[in-house]
Protein backbone atom coordinates (compact mmCIF):
# COMPACT_ATOMS: atom_id res chain seq x y z
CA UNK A 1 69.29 141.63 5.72
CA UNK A 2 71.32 139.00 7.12
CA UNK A 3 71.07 135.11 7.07
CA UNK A 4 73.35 132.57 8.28
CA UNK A 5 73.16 128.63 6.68
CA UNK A 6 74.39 125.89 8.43
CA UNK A 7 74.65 122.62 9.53
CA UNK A 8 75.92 119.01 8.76
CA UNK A 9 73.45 118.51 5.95
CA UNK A 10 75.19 120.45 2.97
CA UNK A 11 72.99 118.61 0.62
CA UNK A 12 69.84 120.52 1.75
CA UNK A 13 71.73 123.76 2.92
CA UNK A 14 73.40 124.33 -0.63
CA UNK A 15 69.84 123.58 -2.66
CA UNK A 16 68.61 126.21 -0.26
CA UNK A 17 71.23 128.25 -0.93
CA UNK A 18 71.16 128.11 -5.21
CA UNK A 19 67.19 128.29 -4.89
CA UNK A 20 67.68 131.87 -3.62
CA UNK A 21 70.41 132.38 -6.26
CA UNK A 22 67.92 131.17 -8.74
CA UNK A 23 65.02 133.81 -7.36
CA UNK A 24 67.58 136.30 -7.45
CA UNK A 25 69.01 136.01 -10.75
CA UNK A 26 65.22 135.91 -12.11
CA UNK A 27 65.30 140.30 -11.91
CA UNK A 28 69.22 140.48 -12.13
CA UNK A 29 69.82 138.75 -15.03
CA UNK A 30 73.42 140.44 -15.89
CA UNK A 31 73.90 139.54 -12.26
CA UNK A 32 75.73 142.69 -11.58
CA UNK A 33 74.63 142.86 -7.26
CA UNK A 34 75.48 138.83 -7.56
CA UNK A 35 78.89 138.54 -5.35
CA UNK A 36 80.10 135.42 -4.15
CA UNK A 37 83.12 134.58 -1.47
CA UNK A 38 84.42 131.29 -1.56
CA UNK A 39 86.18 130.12 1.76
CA UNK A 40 89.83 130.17 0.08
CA UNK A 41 89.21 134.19 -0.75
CA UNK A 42 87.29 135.19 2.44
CA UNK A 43 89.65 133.96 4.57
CA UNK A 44 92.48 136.14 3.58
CA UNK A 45 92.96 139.37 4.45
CA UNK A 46 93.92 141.45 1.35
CA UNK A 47 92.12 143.57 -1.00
CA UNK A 48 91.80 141.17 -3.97
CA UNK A 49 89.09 139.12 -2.99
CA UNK A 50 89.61 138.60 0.66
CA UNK A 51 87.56 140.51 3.88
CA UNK A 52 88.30 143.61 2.62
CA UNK A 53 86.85 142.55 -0.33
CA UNK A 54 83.86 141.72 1.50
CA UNK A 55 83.56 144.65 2.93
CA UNK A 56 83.86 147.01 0.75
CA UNK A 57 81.23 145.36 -1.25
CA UNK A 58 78.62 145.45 1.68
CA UNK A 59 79.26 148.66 2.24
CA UNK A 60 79.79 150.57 -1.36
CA UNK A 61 76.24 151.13 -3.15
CA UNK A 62 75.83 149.44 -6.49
CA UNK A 63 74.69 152.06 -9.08
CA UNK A 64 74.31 149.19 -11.35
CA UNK A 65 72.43 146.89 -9.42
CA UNK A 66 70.40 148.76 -6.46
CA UNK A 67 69.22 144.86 -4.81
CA UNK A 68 72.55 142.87 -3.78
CA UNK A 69 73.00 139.18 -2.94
CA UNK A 70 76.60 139.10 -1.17
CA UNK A 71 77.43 135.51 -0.34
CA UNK A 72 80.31 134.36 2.10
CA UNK A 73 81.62 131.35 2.18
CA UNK A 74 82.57 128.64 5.04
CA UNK A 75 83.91 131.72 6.71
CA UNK A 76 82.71 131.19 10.41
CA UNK A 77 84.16 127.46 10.45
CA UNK A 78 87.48 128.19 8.37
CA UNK A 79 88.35 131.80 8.87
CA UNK A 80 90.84 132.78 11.13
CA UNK A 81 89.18 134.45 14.70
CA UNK A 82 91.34 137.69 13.80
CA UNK A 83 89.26 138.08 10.28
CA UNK A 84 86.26 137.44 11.92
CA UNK A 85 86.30 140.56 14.31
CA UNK A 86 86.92 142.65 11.61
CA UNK A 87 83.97 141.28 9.60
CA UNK A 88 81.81 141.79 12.93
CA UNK A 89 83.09 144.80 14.15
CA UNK A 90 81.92 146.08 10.29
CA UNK A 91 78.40 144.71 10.78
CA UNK A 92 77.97 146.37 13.83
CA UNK A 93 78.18 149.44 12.51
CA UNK A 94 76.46 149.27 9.76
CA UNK A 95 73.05 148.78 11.70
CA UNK A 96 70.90 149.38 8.43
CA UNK A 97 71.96 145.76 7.13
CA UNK A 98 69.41 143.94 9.86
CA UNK A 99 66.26 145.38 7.75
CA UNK A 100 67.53 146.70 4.53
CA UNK A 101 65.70 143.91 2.05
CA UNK A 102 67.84 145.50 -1.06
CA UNK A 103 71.17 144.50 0.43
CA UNK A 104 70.80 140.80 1.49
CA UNK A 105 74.04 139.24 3.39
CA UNK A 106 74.27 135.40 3.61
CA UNK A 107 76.84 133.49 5.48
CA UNK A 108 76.84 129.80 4.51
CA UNK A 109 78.43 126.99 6.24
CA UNK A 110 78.68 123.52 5.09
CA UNK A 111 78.60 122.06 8.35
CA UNK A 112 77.89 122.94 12.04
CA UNK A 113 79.43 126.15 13.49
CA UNK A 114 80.50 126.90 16.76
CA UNK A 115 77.65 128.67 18.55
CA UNK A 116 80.13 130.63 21.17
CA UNK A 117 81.56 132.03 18.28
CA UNK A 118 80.81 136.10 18.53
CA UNK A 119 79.83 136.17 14.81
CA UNK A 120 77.83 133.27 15.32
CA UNK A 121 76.05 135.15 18.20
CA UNK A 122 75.60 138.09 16.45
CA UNK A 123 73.61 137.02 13.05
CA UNK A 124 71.41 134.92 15.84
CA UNK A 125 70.62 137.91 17.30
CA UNK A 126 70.33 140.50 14.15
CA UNK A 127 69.45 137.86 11.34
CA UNK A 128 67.75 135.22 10.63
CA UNK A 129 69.52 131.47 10.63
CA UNK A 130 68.36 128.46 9.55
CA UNK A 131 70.41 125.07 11.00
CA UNK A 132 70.16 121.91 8.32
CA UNK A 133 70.42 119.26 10.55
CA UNK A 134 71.46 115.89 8.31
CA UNK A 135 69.04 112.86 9.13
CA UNK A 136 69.61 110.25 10.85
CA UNK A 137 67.88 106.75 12.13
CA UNK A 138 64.31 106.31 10.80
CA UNK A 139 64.38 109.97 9.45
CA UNK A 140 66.78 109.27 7.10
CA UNK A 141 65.44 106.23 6.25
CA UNK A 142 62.35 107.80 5.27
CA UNK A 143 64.82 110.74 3.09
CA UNK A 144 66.25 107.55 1.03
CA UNK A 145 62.83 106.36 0.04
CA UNK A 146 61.62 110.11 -0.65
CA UNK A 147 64.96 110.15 -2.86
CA UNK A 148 64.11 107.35 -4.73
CA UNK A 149 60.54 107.91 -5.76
CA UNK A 150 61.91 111.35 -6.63
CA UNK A 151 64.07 109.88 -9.06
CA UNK A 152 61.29 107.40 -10.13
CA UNK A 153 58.46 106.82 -8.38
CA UNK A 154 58.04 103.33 -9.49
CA UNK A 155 61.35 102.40 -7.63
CA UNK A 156 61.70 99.85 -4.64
CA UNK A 157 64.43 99.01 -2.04
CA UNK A 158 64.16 95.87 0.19
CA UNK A 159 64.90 96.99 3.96
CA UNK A 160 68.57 95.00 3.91
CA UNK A 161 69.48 96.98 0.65
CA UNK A 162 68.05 100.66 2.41
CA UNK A 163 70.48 99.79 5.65
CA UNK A 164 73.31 98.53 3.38
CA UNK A 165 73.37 101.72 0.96
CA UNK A 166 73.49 103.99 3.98
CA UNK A 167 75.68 101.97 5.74
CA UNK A 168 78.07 101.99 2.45
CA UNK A 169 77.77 105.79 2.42
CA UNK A 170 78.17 106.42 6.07
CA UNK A 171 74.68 108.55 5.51
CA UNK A 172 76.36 111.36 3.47
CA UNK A 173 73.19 112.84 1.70
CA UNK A 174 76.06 114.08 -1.42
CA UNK A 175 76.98 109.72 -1.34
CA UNK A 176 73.62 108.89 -1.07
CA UNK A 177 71.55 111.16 -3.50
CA UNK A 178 74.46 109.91 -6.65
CA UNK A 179 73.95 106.39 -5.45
CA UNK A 180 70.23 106.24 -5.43
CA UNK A 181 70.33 107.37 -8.97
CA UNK A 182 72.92 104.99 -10.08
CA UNK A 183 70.64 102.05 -7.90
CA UNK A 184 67.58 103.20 -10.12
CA UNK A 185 69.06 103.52 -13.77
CA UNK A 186 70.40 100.13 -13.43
CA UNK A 187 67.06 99.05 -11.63
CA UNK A 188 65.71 100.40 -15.20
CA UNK A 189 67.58 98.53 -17.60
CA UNK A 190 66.85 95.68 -19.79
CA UNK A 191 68.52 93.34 -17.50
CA UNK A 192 67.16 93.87 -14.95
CA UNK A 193 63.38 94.25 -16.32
CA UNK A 194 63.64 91.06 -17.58
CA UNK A 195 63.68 89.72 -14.36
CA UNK A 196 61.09 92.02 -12.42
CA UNK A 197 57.99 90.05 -11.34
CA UNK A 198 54.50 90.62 -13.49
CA UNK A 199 53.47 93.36 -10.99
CA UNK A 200 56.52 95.51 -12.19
CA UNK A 201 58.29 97.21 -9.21
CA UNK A 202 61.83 97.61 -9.26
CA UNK A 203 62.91 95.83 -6.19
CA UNK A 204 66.59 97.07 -5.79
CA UNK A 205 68.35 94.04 -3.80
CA UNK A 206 71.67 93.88 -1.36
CA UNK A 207 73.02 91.88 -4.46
CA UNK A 208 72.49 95.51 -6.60
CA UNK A 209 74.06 97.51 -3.91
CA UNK A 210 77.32 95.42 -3.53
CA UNK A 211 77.08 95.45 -6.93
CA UNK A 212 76.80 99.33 -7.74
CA UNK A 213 77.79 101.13 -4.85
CA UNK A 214 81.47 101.66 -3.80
CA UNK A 215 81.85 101.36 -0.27
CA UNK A 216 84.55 103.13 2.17
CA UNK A 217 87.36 100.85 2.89
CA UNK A 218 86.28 100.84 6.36
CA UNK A 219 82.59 99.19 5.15
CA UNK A 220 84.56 97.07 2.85
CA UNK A 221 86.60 95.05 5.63
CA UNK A 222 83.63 93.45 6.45
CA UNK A 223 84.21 91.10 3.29
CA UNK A 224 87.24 89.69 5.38
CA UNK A 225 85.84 89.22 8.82
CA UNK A 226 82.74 87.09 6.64
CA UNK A 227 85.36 85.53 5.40
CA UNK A 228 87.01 84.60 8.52
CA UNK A 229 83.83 83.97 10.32
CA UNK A 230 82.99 81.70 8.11
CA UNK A 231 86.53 79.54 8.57
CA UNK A 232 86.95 80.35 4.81
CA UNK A 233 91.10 80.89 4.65
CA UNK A 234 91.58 81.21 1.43
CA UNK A 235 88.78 83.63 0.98
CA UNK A 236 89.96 85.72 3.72
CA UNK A 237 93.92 85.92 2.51
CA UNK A 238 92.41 86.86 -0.73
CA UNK A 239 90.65 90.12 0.39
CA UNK A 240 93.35 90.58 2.77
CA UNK A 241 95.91 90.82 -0.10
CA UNK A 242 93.55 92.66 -2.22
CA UNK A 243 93.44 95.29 0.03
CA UNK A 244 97.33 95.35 -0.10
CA UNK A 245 97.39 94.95 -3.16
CA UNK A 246 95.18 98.13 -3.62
CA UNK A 247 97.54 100.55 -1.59
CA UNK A 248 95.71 100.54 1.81
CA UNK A 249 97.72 100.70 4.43
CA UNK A 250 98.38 97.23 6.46
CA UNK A 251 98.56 98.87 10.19
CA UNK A 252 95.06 100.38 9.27
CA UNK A 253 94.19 97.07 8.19
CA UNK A 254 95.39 95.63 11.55
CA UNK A 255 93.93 98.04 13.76
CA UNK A 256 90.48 97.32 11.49
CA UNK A 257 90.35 94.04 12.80
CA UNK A 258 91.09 94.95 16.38
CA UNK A 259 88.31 97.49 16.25
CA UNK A 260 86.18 94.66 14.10
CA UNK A 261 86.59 91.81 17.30
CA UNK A 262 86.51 94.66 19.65
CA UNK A 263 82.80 94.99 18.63
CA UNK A 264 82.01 91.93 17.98
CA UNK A 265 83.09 90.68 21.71
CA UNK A 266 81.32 93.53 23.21
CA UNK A 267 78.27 92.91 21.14
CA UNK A 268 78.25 88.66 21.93
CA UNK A 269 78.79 89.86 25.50
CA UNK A 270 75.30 91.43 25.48
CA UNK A 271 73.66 88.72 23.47
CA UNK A 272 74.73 85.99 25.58
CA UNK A 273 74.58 87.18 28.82
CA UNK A 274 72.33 90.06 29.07
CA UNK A 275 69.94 88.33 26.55
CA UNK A 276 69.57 92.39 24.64
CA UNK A 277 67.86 92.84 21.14
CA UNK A 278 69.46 93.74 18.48
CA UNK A 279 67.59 97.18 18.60
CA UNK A 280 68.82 97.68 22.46
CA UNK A 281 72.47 96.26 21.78
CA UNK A 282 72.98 99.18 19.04
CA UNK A 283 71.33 101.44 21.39
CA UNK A 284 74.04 100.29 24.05
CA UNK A 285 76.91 100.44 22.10
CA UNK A 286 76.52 103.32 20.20
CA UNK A 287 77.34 101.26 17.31
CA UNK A 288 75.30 101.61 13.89
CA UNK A 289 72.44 99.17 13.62
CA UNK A 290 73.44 97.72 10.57
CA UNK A 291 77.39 96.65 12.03
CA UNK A 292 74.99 95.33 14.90
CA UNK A 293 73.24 93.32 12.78
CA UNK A 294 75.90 92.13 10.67
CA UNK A 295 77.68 91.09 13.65
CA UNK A 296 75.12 89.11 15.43
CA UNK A 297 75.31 86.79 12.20
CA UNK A 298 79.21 86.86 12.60
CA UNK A 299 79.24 85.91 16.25
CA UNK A 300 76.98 82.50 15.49
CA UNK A 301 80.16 81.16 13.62
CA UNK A 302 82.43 82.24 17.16
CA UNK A 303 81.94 81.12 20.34
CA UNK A 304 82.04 83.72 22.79
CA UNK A 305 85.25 81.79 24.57
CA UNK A 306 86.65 81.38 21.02
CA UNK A 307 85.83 85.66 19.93
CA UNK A 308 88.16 85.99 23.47
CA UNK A 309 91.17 84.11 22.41
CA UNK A 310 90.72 85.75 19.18
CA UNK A 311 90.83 89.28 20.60
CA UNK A 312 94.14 87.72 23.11
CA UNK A 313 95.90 86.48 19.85
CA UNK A 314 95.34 90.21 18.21
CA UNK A 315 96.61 91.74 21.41
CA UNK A 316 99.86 89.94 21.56
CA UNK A 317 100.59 90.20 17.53
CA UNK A 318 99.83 94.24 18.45
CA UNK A 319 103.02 93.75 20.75
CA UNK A 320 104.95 91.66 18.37
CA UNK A 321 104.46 94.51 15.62
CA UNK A 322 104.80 97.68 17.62
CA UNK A 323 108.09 96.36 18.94
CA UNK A 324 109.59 94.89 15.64
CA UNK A 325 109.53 91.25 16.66
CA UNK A 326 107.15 90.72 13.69
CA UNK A 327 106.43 92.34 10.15
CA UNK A 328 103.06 93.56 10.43
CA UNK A 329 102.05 92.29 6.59
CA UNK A 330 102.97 88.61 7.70
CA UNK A 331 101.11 89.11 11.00
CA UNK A 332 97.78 89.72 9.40
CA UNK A 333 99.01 86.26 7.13
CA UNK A 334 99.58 84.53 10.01
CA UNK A 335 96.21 85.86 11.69
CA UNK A 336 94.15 84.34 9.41
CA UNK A 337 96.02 81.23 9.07
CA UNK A 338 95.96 80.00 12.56
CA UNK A 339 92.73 81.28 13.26
C-alpha cells in the first residue's frame, strides 16, 4: 500500500509516523522488513542507499520478513525532479503496491508539498494521504492549553503569557511542545509553589515566559522599541549594544526598526483615523495579533505626527548608510539619541 505524510505540522506528522513504526515493530521485532530513507540518501542516485536503493527494496521480496514498512524521506520536497520520475515511473508498474497490505510504502514530508508535482498526483490517486495542517489562531490556542494539561493537568497560563509563548516561538509546535514543558517544571518548583494562591493552580505569567523562553531575535527587538517608546535612552542603547555585542548583525538590526515603525505607523493610521479594533487592525494588516497588540501600547507614547518624522529620520539615515556617508553602527547610536 501506499501513503503519503505531509504538511507544515511535523510535530503531529512525525508522531504519526513513529506510532506506525511502533505497531509495526510490535510483530517484527528483529525489524528485518523495517527500511528507512532519510532525505540525504534518497535523493541520490546510486546504489548505496540512494533511489536505487529504494527500489530495489520495494521491489525484491523479503524471505526474512514477508510484511515490509519502506519509509522515504522528504523526497517529494528535496529530491531532484529527475529522481522523482524514476521513483514514479517504478510505481507505475508495479500496480500490486496500491492493495498489497504486506508491502506498505510511506512517503513522508515534513512540510507542504507541491500538489502539481506528478508524484504528488499519483499517491493521491493510488494511495492514501493524510495533510497535517499546523494550527493556527484560536486552534492553536486551544493545542497550547491541550499541551499543557497533557504535561500536567493542574497547569495554568494567563491569556498574555499563551499569546507571548507563541508569539516567542513563531507557533512552531517542535518550539512550543519543549517550552510548555520547561513553563510547567518551573511552574512546579518550590519557588514558585510558595507563591501559588490557596486554591493551587499554577498560573504561568508573561514574567515566567520572558523569563524561560528564548525568543527569536526578531521577537526580541521588541525590548528596544519599549525602550524607545518609552523615551528611555539609556535603556534602549543598552539592548541596542547588547545585540551587537551578541554577534547580530547591525543592518538587520536597522532594517528591524524600519520594519518595527513601518507597522507601527500603519497600525496608528487605522487607530486614529479609521477608529478599527484591535481584532480588525490585525485582520487588516496581516500582522500577528500579538505585534498588534503590543503596538497599540507603543503608539500611546508617539504621536501619530511624531511616529511620521520618526519613519522620515529612518528613511534618510537608510540613504546616509547605503551610500557610505554614515557608519551604520553609529547610525542606530545616533537614532536613539536624537529621538
Amino acid at each position: 500500500m501506499l501513503y503519503l505524510l505531509y504538511g507544515d505540522d511535523a510535530l503531529t506528522s512525525e508522531q504519526k509516523l513513529q506510532a506506525i513504526k511502533e505497531k509495526f515493530l510490535i510483530k517484527d521485532l528483529a525489524g528485518s522488513g523495517l527500511s528507512v530513507f532519510p532525505a540525504r540518501n534518497a535523493l541520490h542516485g546510486n546504489a548505496d542507499g540512494g533511489y536505487e536503493s529504494v527500489i530495489n527494496t520495494i521491489g525484491t521480496p523479503n524471505l526474512l520478513a514477508p510484511k515490509r514498512l519502506i519509509i522515504i524521506k522528504e523526497f517529494i520536497c528535496s529530491g531532484a525532479e529527475s529522481l522523482q520520475g524514476e521513483i514514479l515511473d517504478f510505481l507505475k508498474k508495479e500496480k500490486f503496491l496500491k492493495d498489497d497490505q504486506d508491502v506498505v510504502v510511506i512517503f513522508w514530508e515534513n512540510k507542504k508539498v507541491k500538489k502539481s508535482s506528478k508524484l504528488f498526483k499519483f499517491l493521491e490517486k493510488n494511495g492514501k494521504i493524510q495533510n497535517f495542517e499546523k494550527p493556527s489562531g484560536i486552534k492553536l490556542n486551544q493545542w497550547v492549553e491541550k499541551r499543557f494539561q497533557k504535561v500536567d493537568p493542574k497547569a495554568q497560563i494567563s491569556s498574555g503569557a499563551l499569546e507571548k509563548l507563541i508569539f516567542y516561538t513563531s507557533g512552531d509546535l517542535f518550539s512550543l511542545s519543549q517550552e510548555i514543558e520547561k513553563l510547567v517544571n518551573y511552574s512546579g518548583g518550590p519557588a514558585r509553589n510558595a507563591m501559588q494562591s490557596v486554591a493551587g493552580g499554577k498560573t504561568i505569567n508573561e514574567e515566567d515566559v520572558d523569563l524561560l523562553v528564548q525568543a527569536d531575535f526578531d521577537n526580541n527587538i521588541f525590548q528596544t522599541i519599549d525602550a524607545i517608546g518609552n523615551r528611555n535612552k539609556k535603556e534602549a542603547l543598552k539592548f541596542l549594544h547588547q545585540h551587537l555585542k551578541r554577534g547580530d548583525d547591525p543592518f538587520y538590526i536597522f532594517s528591524m526598526l524600519v520594519y518595527q515603525f513601518r507597522n507601527l505607523l500603519k497600525i496608528a493610521d487605522l487607530k486614529d483615523n479609521y477608529g478599527m479594533s484591535e481584532q480588525e487592525i490585525a485582520q487588516s494588516t496581516k500582522i500577528h495579533p500579538f505585534v498588534v497588540k503590543k503596538s497599540l501600547a507603543q503608539i500611546k507614547n508617539f504621536p501619530f505626527a511624531t511616529l511620521k518624522k520618526i519613519y522620515q529620520k529612518l528613511s534618510i539615515f537608510d540613504v546616509k548608510i547605503k551610500t557610505g556617508q554614515l557608519d551604520i553602527k553609529l547610525a542606530l547610536d545616533k537614532f536613539i539619541v536624537e529621538i
